[in-house]
C-alpha atoms as a PDB file:
ATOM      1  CA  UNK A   1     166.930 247.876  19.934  1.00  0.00           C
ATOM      2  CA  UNK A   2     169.135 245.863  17.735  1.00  0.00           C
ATOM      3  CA  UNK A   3     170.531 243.916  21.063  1.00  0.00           C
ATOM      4  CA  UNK A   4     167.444 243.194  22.324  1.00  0.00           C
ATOM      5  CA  UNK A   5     166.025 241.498  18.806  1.00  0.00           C
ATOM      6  CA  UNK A   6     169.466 240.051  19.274  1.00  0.00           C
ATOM      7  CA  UNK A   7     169.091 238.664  22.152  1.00  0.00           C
ATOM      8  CA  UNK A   8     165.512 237.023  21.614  1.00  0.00           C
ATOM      9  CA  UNK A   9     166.755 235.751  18.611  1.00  0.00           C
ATOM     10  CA  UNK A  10     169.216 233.833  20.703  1.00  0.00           C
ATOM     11  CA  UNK A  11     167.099 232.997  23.479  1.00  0.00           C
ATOM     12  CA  UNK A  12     164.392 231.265  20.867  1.00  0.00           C
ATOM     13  CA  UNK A  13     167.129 229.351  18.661  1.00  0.00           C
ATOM     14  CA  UNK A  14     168.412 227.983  22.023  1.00  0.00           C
ATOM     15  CA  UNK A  15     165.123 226.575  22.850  1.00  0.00           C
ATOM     16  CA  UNK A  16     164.320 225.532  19.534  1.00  0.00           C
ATOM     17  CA  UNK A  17     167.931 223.699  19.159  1.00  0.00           C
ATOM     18  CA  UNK A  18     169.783 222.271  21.722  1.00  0.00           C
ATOM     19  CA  UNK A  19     173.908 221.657  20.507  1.00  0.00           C
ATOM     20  CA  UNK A  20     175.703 218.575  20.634  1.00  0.00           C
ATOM     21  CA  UNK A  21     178.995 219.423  22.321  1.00  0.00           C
ATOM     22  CA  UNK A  22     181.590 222.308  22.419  1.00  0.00           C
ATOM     23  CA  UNK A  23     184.530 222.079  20.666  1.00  0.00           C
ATOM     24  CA  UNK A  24     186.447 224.990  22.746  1.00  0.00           C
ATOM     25  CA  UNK A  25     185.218 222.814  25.939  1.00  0.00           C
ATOM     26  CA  UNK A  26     185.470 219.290  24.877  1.00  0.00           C
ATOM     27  CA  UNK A  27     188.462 219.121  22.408  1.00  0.00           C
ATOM     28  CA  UNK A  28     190.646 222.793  23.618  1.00  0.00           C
ATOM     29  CA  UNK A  29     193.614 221.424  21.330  1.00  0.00           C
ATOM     30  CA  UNK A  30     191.540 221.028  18.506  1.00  0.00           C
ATOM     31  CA  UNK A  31     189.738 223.863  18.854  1.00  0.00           C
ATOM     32  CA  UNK A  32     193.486 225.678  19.236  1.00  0.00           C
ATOM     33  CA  UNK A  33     194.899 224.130  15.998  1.00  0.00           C
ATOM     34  CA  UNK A  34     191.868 225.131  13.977  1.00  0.00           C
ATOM     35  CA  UNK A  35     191.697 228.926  15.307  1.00  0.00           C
ATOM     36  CA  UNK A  36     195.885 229.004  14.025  1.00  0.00           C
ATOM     37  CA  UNK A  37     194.580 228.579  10.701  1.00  0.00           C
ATOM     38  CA  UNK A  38     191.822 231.038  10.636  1.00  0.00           C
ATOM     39  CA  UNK A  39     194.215 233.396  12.344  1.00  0.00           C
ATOM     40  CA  UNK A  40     196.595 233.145   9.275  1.00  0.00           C
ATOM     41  CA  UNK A  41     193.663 233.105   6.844  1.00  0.00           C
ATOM     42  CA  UNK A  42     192.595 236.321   8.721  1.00  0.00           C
ATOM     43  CA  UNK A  43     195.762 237.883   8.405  1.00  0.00           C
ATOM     44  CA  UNK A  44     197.277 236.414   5.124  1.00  0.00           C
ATOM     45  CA  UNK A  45     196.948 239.714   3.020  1.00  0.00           C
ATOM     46  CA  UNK A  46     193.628 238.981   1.050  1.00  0.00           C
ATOM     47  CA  UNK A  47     190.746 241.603   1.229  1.00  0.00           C
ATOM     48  CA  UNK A  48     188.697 240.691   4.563  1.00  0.00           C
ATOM     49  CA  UNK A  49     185.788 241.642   2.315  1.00  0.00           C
ATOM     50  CA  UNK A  50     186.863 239.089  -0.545  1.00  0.00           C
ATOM     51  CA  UNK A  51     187.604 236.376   2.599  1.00  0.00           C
ATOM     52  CA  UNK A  52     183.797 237.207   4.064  1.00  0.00           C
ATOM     53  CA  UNK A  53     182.186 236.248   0.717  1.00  0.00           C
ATOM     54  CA  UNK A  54     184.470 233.476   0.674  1.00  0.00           C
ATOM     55  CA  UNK A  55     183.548 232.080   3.644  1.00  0.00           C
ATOM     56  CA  UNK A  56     180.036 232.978   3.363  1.00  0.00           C
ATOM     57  CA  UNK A  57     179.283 231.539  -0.464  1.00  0.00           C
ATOM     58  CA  UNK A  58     180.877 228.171   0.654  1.00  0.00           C
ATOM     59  CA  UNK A  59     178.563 228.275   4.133  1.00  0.00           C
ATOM     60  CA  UNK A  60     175.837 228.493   1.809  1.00  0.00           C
ATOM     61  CA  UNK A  61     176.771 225.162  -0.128  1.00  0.00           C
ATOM     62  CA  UNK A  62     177.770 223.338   2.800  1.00  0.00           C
ATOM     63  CA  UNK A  63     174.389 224.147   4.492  1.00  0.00           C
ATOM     64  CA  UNK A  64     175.784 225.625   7.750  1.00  0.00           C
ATOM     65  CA  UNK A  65     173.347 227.775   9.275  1.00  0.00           C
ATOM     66  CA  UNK A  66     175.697 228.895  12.163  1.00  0.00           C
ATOM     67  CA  UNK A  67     178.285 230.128  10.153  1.00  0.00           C
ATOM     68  CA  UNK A  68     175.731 231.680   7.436  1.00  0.00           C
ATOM     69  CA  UNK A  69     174.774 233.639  10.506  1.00  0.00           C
ATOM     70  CA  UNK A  70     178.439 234.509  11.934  1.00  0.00           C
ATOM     71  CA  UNK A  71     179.635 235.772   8.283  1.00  0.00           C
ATOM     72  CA  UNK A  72     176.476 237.460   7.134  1.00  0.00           C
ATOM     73  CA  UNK A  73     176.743 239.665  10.599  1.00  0.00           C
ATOM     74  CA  UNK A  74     180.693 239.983  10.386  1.00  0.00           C
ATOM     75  CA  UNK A  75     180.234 241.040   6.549  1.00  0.00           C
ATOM     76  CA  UNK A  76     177.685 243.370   7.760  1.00  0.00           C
ATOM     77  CA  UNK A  77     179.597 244.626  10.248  1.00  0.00           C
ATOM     78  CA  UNK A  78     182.919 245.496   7.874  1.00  0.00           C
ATOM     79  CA  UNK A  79     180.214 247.299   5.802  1.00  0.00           C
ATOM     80  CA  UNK A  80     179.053 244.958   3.036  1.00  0.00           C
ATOM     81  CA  UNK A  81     175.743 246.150   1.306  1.00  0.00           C
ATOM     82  CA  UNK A  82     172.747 243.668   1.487  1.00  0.00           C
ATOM     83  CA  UNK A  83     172.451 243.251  -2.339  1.00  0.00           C
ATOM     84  CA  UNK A  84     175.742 241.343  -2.703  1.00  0.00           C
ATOM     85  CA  UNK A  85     174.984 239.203   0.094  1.00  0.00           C
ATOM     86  CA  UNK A  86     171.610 238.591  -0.994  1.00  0.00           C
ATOM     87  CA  UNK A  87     171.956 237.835  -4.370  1.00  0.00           C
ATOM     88  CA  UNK A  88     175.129 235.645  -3.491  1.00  0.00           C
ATOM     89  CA  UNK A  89     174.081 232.208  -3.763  1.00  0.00           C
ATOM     90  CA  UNK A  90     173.225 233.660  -7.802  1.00  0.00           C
ATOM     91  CA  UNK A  91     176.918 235.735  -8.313  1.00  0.00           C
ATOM     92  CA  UNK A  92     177.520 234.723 -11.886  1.00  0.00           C
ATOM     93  CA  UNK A  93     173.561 235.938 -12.552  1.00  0.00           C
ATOM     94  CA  UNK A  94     174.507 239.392 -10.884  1.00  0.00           C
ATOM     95  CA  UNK A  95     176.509 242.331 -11.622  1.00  0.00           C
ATOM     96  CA  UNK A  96     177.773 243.328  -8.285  1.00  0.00           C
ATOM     97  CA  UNK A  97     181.252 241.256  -8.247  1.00  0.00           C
ATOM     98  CA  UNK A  98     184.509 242.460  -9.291  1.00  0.00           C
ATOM     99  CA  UNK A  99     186.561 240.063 -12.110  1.00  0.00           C
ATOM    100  CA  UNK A 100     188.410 238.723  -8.772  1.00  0.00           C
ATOM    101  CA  UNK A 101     185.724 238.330  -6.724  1.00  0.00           C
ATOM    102  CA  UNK A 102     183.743 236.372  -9.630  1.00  0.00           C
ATOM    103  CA  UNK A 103     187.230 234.245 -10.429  1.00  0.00           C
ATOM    104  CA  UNK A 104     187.404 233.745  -6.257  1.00  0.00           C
ATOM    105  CA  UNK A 105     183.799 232.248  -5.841  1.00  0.00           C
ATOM    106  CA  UNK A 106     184.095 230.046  -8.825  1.00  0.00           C
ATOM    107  CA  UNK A 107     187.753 228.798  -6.940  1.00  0.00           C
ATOM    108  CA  UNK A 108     185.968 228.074  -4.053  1.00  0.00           C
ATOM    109  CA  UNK A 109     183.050 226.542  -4.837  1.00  0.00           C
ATOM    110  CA  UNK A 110     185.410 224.003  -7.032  1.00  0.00           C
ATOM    111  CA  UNK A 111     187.320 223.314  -4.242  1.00  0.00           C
ATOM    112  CA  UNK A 112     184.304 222.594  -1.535  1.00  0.00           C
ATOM    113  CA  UNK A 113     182.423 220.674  -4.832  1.00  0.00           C
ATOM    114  CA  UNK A 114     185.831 218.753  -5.260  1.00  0.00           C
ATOM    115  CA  UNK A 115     184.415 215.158  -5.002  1.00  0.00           C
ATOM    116  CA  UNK A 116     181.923 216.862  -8.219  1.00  0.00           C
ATOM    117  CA  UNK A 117     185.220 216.351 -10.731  1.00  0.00           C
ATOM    118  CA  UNK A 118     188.024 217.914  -9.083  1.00  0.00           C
ATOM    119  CA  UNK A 119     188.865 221.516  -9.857  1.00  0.00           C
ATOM    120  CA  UNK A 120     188.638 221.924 -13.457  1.00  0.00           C
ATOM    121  CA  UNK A 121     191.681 223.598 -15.701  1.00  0.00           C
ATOM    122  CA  UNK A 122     189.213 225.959 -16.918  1.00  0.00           C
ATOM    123  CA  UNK A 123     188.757 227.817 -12.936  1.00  0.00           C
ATOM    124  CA  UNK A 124     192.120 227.415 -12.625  1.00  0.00           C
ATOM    125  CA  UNK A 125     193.102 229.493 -15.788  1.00  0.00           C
ATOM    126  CA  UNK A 126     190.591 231.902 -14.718  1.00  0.00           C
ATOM    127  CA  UNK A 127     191.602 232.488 -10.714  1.00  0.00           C
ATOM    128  CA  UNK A 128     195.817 232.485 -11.727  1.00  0.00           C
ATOM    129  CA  UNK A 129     194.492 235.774 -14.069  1.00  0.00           C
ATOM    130  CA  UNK A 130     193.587 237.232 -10.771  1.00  0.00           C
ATOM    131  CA  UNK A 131     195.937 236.001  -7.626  1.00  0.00           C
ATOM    132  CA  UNK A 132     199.453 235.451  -7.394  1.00  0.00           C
ATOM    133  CA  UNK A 133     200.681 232.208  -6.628  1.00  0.00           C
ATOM    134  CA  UNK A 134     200.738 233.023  -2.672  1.00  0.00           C
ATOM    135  CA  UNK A 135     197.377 234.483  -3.128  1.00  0.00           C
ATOM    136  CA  UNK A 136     195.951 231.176  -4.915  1.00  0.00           C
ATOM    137  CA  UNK A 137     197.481 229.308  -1.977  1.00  0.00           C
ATOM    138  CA  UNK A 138     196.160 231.408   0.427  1.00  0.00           C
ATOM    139  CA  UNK A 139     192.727 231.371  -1.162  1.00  0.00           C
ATOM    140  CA  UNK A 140     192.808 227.791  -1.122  1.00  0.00           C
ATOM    141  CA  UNK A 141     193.601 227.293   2.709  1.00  0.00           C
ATOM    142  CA  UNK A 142     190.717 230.103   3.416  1.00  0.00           C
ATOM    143  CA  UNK A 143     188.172 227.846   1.439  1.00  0.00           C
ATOM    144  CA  UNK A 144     189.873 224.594   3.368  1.00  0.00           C
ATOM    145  CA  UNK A 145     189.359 226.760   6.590  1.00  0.00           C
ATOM    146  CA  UNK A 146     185.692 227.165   6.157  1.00  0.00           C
ATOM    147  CA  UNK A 147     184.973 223.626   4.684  1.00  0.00           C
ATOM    148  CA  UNK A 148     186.191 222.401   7.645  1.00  0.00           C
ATOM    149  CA  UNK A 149     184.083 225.370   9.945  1.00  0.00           C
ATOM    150  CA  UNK A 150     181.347 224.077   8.479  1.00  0.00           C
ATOM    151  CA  UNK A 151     182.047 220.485   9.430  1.00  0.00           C
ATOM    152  CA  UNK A 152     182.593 220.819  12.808  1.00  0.00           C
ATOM    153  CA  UNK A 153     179.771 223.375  13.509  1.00  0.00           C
ATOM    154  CA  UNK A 154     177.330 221.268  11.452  1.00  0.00           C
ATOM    155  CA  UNK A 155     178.427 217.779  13.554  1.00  0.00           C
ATOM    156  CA  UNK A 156     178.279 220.291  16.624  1.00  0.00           C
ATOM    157  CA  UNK A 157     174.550 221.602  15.971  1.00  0.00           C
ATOM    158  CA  UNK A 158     176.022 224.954  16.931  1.00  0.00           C
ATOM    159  CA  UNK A 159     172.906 226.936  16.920  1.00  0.00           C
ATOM    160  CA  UNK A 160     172.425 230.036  14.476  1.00  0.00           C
ATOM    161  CA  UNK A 161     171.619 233.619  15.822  1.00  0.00           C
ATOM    162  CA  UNK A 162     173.551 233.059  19.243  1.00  0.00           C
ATOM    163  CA  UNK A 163     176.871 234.497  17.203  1.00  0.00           C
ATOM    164  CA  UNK A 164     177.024 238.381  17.701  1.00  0.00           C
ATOM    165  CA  UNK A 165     179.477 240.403  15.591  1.00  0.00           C
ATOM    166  CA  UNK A 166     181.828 242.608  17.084  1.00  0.00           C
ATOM    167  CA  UNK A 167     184.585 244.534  15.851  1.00  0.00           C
ATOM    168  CA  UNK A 168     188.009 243.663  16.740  1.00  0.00           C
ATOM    169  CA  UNK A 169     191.280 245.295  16.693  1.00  0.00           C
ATOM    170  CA  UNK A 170     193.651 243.638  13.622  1.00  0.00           C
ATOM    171  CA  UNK A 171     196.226 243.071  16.540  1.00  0.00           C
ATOM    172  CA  UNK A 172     193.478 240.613  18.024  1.00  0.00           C
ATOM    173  CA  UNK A 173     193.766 237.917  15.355  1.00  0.00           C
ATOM    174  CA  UNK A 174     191.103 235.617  15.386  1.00  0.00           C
ATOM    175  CA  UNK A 175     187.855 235.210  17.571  1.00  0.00           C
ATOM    176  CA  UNK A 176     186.620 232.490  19.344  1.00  0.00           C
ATOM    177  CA  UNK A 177     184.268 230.718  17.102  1.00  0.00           C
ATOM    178  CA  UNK A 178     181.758 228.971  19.731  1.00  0.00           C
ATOM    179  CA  UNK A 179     181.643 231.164  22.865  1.00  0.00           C
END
């Protein structure tokens, strides 16, 4: 049943909202470059459920319905519960985050606010409590990653509810973001 909701879903968002281009089709090396990053992201050691609310909290900011969608499902998928995805636009109102996952949001919503006053000494002092040096870093280039998603699917109009989760051997690396 859940396929065929799926699939109207996808049928009526294509109607509704037609994209501008395709980024694997139109610009391959482009597309190539970006997927090397989310491959390393994907496979730098952090917790894939710490990198989904990552790269879904910063989604939310940006306003990128597509990859709302994609990392909603994907979180779904790895077996996130509703109420922390839910109530994850209000974290810091909510008791459902771990000290990391709290010090983590507030990291990467200063870095995709930047142009709001920079990152502020304060986050800082509260993330290096929580990640190693190699773990800030790699935070950082997981919130770059999906800053810059969000860019190109936004100037793209890639349409949400035509992304379907899947599960994916670790060996895979990353998956083709517009299909």
């Amino acid at each position: 049943m859940h396929e065929v909701v799926q699939t109207f879903i996808s049928f009526v968002a294509a109607e509704m909202m037609e994209p501008r281009f395709d980024f694997p089709k139109d610009a391959p090396e482009g597309h190539r470059a970006m997927m090397g990053i989310e491959e390393y992201v994907n496979q730098c050691g952090l917790e894939k459920g710490l990198l989904d609310l990552i790269k879904l909290r910063v989604s939310q900011i940006n306003g990128c319905a597509f990859c709302i969608d994609m990392h909603w499902k994907d979180a779904r998928l790895r077996g996130e519960g509703e109420a922390r995805l839910y109530s994850l636009d209000a974290w810091r109102q909510c008791p459902y985050y771990s000290d990391r996952e709290r010090a983590a949001l507030s990291w990467a919503e200063a870095l995709t606010l930047v142009a709001d006053g920079h990152v502020p000494d304060a986050v800082y002092e509260e993330v290096r409590q929580h990640f190693a040096s190699k773990e800030l870093a790699d935070l950082s280039f997981a919130v770059a990653s999906i800053n810059a998603w969000n860019r190109v699917m936004i100037s793209a109009r890639a349409v949400p509810g035509t992304y379907t989760a899947r599960k994916q051997h670790q060996s895979e690396g990353a998956r083709t973001i517009m299909e």
